[in-house]
N, C-alpha and C. Protein backbone atom coordinates (compact mmCIF):
# COMPACT_ATOMS: atom_id res chain seq x y z
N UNK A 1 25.28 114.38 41.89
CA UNK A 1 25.25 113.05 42.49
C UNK A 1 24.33 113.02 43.70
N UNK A 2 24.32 114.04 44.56
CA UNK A 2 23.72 113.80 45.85
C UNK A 2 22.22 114.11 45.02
N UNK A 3 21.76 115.02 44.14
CA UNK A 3 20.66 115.35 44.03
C UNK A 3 19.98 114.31 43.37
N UNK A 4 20.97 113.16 42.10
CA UNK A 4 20.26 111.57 41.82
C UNK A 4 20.17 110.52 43.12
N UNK A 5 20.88 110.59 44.04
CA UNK A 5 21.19 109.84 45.23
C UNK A 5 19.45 110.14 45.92
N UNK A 6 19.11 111.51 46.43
CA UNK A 6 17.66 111.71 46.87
C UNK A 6 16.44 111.54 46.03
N UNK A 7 16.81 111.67 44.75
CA UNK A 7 15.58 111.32 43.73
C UNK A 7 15.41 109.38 44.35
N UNK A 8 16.56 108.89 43.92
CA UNK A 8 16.62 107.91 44.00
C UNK A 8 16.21 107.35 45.60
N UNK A 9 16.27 107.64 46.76
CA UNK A 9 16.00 107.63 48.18
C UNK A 9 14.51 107.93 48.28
N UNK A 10 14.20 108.78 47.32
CA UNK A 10 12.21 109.60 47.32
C UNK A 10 11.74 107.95 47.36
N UNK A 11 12.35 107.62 45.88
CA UNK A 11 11.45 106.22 45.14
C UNK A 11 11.15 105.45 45.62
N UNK A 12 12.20 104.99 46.75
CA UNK A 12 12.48 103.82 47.47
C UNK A 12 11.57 103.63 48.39
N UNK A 13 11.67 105.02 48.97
CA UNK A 13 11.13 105.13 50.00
C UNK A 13 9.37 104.90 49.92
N UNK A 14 9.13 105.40 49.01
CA UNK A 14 7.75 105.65 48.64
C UNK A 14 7.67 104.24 48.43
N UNK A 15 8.24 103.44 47.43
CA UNK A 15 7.96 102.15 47.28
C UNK A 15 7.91 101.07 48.75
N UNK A 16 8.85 101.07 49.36
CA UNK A 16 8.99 100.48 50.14
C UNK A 16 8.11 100.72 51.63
N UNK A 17 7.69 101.79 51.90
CA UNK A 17 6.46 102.31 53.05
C UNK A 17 5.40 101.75 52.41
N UNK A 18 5.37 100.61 51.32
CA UNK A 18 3.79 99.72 50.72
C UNK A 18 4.06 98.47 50.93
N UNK A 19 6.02 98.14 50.42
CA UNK A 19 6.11 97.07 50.71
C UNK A 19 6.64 96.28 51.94
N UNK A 20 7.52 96.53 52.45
CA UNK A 20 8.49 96.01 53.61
C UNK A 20 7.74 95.62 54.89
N UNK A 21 7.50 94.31 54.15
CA UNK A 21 6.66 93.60 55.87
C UNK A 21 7.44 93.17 56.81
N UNK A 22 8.47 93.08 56.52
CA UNK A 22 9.75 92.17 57.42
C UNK A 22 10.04 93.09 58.64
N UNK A 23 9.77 94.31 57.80
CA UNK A 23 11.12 95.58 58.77
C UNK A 23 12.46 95.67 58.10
N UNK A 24 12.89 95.24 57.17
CA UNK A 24 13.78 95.56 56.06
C UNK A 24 13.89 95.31 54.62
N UNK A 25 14.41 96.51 54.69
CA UNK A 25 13.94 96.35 52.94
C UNK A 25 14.80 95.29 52.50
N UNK A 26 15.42 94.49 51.65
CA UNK A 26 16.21 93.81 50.82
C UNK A 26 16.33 94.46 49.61
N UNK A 27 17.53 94.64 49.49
CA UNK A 27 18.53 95.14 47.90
C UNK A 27 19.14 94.36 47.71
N UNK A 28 18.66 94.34 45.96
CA UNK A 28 20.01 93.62 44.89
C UNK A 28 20.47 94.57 44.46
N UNK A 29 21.72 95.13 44.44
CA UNK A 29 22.26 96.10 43.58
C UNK A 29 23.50 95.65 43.38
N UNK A 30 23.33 96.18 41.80
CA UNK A 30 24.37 95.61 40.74
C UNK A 30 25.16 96.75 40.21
N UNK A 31 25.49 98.07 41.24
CA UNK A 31 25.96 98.99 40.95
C UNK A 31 26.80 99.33 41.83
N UNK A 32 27.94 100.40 42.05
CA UNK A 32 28.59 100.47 42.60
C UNK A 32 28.97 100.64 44.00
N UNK A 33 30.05 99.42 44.49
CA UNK A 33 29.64 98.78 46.32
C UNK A 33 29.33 100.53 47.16
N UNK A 34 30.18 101.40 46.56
CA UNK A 34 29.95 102.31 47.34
C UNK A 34 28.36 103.30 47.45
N UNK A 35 28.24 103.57 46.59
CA UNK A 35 26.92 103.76 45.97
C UNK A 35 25.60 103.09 46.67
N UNK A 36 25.81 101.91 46.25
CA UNK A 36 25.05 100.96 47.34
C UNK A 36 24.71 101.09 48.55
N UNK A 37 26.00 101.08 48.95
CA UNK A 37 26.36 101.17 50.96
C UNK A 37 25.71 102.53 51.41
N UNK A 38 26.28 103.64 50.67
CA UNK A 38 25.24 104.94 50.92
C UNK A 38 24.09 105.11 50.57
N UNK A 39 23.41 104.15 49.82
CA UNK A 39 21.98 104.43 49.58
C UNK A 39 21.08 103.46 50.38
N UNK A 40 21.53 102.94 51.06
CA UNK A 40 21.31 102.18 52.01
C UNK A 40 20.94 102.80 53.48
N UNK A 41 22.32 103.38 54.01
CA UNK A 41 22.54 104.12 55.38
C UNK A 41 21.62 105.21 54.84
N UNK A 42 20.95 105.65 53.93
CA UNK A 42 20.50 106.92 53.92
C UNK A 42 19.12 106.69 54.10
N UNK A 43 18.92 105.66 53.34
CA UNK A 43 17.56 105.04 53.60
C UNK A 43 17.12 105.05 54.83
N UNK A 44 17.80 103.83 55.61
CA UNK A 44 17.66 104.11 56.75
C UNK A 44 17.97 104.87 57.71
N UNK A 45 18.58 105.99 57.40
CA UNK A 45 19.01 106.97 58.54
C UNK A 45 17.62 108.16 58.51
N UNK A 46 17.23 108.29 57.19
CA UNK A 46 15.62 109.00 56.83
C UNK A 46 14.14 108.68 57.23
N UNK A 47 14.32 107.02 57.02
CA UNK A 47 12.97 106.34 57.67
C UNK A 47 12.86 105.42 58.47
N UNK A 48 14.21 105.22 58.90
CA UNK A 48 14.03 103.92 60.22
C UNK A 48 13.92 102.74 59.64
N UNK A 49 13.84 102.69 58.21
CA UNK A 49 13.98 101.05 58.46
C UNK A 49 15.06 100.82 58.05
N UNK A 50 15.24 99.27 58.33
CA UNK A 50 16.77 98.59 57.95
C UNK A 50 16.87 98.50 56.62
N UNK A 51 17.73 98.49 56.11
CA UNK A 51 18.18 98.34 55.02
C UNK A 51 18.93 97.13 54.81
N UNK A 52 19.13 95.85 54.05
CA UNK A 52 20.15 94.99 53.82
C UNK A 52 20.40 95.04 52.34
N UNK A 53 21.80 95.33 52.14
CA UNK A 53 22.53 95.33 50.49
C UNK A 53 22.81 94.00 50.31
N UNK A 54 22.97 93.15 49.21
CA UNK A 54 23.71 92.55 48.43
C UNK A 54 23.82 92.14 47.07
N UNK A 55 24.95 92.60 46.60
CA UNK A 55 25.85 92.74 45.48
C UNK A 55 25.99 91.69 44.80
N UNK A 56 25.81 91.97 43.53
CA UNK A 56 25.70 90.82 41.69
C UNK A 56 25.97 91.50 40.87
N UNK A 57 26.56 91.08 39.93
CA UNK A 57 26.98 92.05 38.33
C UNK A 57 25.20 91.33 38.38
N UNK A 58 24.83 92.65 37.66
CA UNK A 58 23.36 92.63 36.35
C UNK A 58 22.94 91.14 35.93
N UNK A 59 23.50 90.64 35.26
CA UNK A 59 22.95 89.01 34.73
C UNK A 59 23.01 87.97 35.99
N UNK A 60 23.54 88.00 37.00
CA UNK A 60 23.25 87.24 38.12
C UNK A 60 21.97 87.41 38.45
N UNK A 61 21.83 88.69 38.79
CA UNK A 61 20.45 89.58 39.27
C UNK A 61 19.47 89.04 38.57
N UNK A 62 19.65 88.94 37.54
CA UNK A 62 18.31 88.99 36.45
C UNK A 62 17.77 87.99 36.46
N UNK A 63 18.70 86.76 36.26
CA UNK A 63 18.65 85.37 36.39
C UNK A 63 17.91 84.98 37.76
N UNK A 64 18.62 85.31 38.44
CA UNK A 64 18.12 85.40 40.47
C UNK A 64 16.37 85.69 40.37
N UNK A 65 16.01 86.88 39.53
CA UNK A 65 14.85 87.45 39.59
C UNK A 65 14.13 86.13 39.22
N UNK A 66 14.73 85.85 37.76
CA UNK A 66 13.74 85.07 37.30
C UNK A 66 13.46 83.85 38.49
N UNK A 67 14.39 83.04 38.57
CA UNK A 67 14.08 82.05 39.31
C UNK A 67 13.26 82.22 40.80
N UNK A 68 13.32 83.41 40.68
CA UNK A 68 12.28 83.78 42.84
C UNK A 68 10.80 84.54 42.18
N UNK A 69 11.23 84.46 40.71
CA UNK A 69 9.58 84.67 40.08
C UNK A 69 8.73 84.54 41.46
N UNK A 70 8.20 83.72 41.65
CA UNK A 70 7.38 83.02 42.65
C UNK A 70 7.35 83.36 44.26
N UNK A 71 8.75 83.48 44.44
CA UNK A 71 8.78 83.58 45.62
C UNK A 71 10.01 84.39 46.21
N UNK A 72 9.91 86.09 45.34
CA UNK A 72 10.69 87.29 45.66
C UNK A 72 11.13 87.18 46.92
N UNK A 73 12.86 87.32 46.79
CA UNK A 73 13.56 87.64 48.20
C UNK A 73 13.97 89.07 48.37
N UNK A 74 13.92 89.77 47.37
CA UNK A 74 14.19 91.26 47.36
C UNK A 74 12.70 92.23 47.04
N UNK A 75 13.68 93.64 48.00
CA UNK A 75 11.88 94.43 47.40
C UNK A 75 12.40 95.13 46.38
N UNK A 76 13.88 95.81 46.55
CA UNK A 76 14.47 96.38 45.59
C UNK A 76 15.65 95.73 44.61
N UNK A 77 15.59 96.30 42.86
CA UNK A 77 17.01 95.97 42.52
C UNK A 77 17.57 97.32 41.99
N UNK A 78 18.19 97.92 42.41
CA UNK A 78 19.06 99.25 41.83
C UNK A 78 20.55 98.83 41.31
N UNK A 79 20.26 99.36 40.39
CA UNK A 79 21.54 99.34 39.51
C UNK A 79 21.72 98.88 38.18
N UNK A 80 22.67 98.15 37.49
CA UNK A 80 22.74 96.94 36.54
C UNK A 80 22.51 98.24 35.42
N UNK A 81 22.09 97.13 34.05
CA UNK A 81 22.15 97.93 33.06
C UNK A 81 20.76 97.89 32.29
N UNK A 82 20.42 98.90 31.20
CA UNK A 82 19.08 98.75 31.38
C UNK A 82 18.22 98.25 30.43
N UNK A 83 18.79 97.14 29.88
CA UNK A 83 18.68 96.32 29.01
C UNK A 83 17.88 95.04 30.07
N UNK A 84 18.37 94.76 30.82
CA UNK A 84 18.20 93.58 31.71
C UNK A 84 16.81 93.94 32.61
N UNK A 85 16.48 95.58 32.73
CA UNK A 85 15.58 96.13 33.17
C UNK A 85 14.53 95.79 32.60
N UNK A 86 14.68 95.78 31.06
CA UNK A 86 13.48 96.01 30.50
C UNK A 86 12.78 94.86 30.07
N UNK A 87 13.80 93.96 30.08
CA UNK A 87 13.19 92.48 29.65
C UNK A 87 12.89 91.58 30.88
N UNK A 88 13.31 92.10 31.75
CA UNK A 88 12.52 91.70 33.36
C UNK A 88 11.35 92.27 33.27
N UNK A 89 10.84 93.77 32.66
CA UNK A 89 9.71 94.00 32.71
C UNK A 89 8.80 93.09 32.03
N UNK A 90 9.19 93.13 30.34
CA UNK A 90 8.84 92.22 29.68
C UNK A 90 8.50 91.09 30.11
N UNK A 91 9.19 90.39 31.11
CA UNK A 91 8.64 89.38 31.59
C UNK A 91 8.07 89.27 32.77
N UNK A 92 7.77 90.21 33.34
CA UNK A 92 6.60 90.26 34.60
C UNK A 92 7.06 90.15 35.58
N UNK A 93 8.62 90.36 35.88
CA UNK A 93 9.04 90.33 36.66
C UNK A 93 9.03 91.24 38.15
N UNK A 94 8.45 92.69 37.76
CA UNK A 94 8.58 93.81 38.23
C UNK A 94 7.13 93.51 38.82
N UNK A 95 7.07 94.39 40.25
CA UNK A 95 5.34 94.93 40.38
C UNK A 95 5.38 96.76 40.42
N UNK A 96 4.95 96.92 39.47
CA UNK A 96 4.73 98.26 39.80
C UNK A 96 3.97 98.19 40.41
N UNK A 97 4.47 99.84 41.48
CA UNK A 97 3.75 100.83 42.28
C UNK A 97 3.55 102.23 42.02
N UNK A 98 2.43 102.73 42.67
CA UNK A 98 2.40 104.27 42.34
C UNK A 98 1.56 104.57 43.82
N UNK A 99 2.63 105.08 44.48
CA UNK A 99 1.90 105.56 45.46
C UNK A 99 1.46 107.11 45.67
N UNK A 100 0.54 106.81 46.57
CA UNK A 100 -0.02 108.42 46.59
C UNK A 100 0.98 109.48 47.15
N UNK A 101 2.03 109.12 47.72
CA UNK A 101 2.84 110.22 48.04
C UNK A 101 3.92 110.98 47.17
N UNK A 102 3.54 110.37 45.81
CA UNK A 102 4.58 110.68 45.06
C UNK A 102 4.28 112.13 45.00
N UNK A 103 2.63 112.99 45.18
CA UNK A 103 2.71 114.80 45.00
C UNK A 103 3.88 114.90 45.83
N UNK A 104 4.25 114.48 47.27
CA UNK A 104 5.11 115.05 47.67
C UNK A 104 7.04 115.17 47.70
N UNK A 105 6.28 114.33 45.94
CA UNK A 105 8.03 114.32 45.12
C UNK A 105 8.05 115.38 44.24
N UNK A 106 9.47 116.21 43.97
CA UNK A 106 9.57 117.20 42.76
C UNK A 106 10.39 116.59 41.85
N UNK A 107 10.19 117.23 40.56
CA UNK A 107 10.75 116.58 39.31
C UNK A 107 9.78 115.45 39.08
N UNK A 108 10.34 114.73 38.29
CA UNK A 108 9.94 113.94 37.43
C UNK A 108 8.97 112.94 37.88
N UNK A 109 9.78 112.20 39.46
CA UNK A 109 8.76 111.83 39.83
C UNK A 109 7.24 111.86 40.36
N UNK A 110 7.08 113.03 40.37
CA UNK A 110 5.56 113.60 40.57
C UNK A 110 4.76 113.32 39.31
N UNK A 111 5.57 113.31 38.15
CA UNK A 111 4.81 112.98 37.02
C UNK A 111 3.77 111.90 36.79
N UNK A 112 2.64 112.24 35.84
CA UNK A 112 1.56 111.29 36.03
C UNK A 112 2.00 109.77 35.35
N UNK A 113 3.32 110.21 34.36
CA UNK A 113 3.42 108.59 34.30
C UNK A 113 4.44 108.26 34.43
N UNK A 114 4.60 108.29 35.82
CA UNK A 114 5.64 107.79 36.67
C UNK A 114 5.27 106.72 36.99
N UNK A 115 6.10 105.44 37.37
CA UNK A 115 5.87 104.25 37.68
C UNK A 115 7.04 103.84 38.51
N UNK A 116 6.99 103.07 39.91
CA UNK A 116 8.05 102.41 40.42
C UNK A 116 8.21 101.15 40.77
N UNK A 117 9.05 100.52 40.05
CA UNK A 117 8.99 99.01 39.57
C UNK A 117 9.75 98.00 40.91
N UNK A 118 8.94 97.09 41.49
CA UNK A 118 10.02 96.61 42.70
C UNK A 118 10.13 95.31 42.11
N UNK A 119 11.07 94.22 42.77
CA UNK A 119 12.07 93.58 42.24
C UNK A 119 10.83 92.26 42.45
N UNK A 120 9.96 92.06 43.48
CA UNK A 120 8.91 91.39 43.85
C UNK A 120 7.72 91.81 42.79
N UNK A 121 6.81 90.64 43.11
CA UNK A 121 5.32 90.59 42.52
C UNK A 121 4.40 90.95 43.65
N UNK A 122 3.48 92.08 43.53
CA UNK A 122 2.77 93.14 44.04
C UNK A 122 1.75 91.80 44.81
């Protein structure tokens, strides 16, 4: 758990040091409150920025996405199921990123076709 918890903290992080103009990131997560709350404080206890959570079962989220098409209120969505993932991709919902710091990820994410999908349009 802690070792998906930092894979998952790498991503964010990497994603979010491209995006977060505010000074905090924004999360939708549709996964568990606790889960959430610690991937949050970790975030920010690692890189200083703020973190703000809030919580939707998956089809709220998705729906939410669609409609801020235009005008994304979140940078991240973690969680949900991954059905709802993929047809958000499908629909352009996602901006992938690939930042250059991913060499200084191990496992998987260092991989060349790695991709990290934020909840906004790039």
């Amino acid at each position: 758990m802690v070792a998906r918890i930092r894979r998952l903290l790498c991503a964010v992080a990497l994603f979010a040091a491209g995006t977060v103009s505010a000074g905090t990131l924004v999360i939708y997560c549709s996964h568990d409150p606790d889960a959430c709350e610690l991937a949050a404080r970790t975030f920010t206890r690692d890189t200083g920025i703020a973190a703000t959570v809030a919580r939707k079962p998956t089809g709220e989220y998705y729906a939410q996405l669609r409609a801020e098409r235009d005008n994304p209120k979140a940078d991240v969505w973690y969680g949900g199921t991954f059905d709802a993932f993929l047809q958000g991709a499908a629909e352009g919902l996602f901006a992938a990123y690939r930042s250059p710091g991913l060499v200084g990820c191990s496992g998987s994410l260092s991989a060349p076709s790695t991709q990290i999908a934020s909840a906004g349009q790039a």
